[in-house]
Protein backbone atom coordinates (compact mmCIF):
# COMPACT_ATOMS: atom_id res chain seq x y z
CA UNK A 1 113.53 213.33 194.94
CA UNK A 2 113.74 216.43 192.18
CA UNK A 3 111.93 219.21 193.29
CA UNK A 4 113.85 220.93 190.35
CA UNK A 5 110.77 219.79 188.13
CA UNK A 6 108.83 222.37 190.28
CA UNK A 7 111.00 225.13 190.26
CA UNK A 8 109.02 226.50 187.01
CA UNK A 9 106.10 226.47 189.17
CA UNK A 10 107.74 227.82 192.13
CA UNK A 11 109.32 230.89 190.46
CA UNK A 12 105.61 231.45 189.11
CA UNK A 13 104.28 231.64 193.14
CA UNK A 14 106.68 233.37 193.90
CA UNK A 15 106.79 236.11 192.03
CA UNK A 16 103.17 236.46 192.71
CA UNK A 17 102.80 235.99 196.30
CA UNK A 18 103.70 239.49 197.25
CA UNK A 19 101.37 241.21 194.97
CA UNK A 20 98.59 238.93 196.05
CA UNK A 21 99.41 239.98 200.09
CA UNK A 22 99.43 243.42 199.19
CA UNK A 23 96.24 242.92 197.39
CA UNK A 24 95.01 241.72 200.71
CA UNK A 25 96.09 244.83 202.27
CA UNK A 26 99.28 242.71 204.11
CA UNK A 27 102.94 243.75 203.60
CA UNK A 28 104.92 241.74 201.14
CA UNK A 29 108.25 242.82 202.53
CA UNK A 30 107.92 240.45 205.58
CA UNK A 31 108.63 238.08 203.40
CA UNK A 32 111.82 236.31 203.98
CA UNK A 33 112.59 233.62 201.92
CA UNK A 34 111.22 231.24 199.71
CA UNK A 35 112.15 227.34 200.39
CA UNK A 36 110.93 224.27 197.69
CA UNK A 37 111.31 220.95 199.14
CA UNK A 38 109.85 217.53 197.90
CA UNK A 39 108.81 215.17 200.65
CA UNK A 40 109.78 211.52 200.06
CA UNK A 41 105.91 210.80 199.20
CA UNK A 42 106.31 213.25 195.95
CA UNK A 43 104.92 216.35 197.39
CA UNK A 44 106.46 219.07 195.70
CA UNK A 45 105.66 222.22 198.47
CA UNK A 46 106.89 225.91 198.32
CA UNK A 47 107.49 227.35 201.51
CA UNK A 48 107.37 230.98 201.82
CA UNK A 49 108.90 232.12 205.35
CA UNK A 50 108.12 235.35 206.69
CA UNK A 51 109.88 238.05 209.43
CA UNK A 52 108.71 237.07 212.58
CA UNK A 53 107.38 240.44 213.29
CA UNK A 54 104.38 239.09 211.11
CA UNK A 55 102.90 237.45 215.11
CA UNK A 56 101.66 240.71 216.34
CA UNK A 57 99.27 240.66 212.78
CA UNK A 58 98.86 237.05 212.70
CA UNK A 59 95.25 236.72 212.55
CA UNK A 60 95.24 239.14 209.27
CA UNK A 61 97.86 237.06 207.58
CA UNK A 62 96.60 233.62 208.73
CA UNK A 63 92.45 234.46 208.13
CA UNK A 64 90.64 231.83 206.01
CA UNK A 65 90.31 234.30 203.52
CA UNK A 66 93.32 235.58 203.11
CA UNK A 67 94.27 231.47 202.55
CA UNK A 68 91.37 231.13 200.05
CA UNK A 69 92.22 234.15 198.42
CA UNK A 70 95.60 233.26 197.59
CA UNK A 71 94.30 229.78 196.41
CA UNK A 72 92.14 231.05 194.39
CA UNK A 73 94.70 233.53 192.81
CA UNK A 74 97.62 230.87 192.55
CA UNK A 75 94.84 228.86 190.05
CA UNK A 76 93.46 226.06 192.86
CA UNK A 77 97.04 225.44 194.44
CA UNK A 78 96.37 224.47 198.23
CA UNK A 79 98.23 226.83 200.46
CA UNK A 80 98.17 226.66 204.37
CA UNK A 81 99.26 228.66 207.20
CA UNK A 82 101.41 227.73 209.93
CA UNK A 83 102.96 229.55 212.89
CA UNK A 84 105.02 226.56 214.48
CA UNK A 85 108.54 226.89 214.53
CA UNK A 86 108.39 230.63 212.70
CA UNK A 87 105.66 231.52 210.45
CA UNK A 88 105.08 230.52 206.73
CA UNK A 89 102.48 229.73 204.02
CA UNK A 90 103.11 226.41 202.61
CA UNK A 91 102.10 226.08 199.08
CA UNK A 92 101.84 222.28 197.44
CA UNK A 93 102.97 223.00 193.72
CA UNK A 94 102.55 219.01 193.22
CA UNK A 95 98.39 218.05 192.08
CA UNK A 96 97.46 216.61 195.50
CA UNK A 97 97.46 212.73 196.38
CA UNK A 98 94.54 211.17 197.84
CA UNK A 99 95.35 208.90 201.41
């Protein structure tokens, strides 16, 4: 695995992530860190991990439109939501793989 082919990509989400939040009307600063990983299928994903203060706003950070929204910004990358095990979007940088 060499998710460093995706680090390009990843610095690119990155850096606009928090603009697109605050776009949204959500705070940027709860974000924590950002985490690329490669999954042993090829999936190239960017992680982006937010302060755990994030649950008492949850709904307004994990709203379907909020998720399109940032799909739509990040040009058609699928990004997801999740709130098991702390809370984080998970962006796939890699073009999707059908099953």
């Amino acid at each position: 695995m060499n998710s460093n082919r995706y680090f390009p990509a990843a610095q690119s989400v990155a850096q606009a992530i928090p603009c697109i939040l605050s776009d949204q009307g959500l705070d940027p600063l709860l974000i924590s860190r950002f985490v690329l990983t490669e999954t042993e299928r090829g999936d190239a994903w960017l992680f982006v991990v937010m302060d755990d203060s994030v649950l008492e706003f949850l709904d307004a950070y994990s709203a379907p439109s909020v998720l399109s929204h940032l799909s739509a910004a990040l040009h058609g990358h699928f990004v997801t939501f999740s709130h098991s095990y702390g809370l984080r979007y998970a962006v796939l940088l890699s073009p999707p793989k059908n099953p």
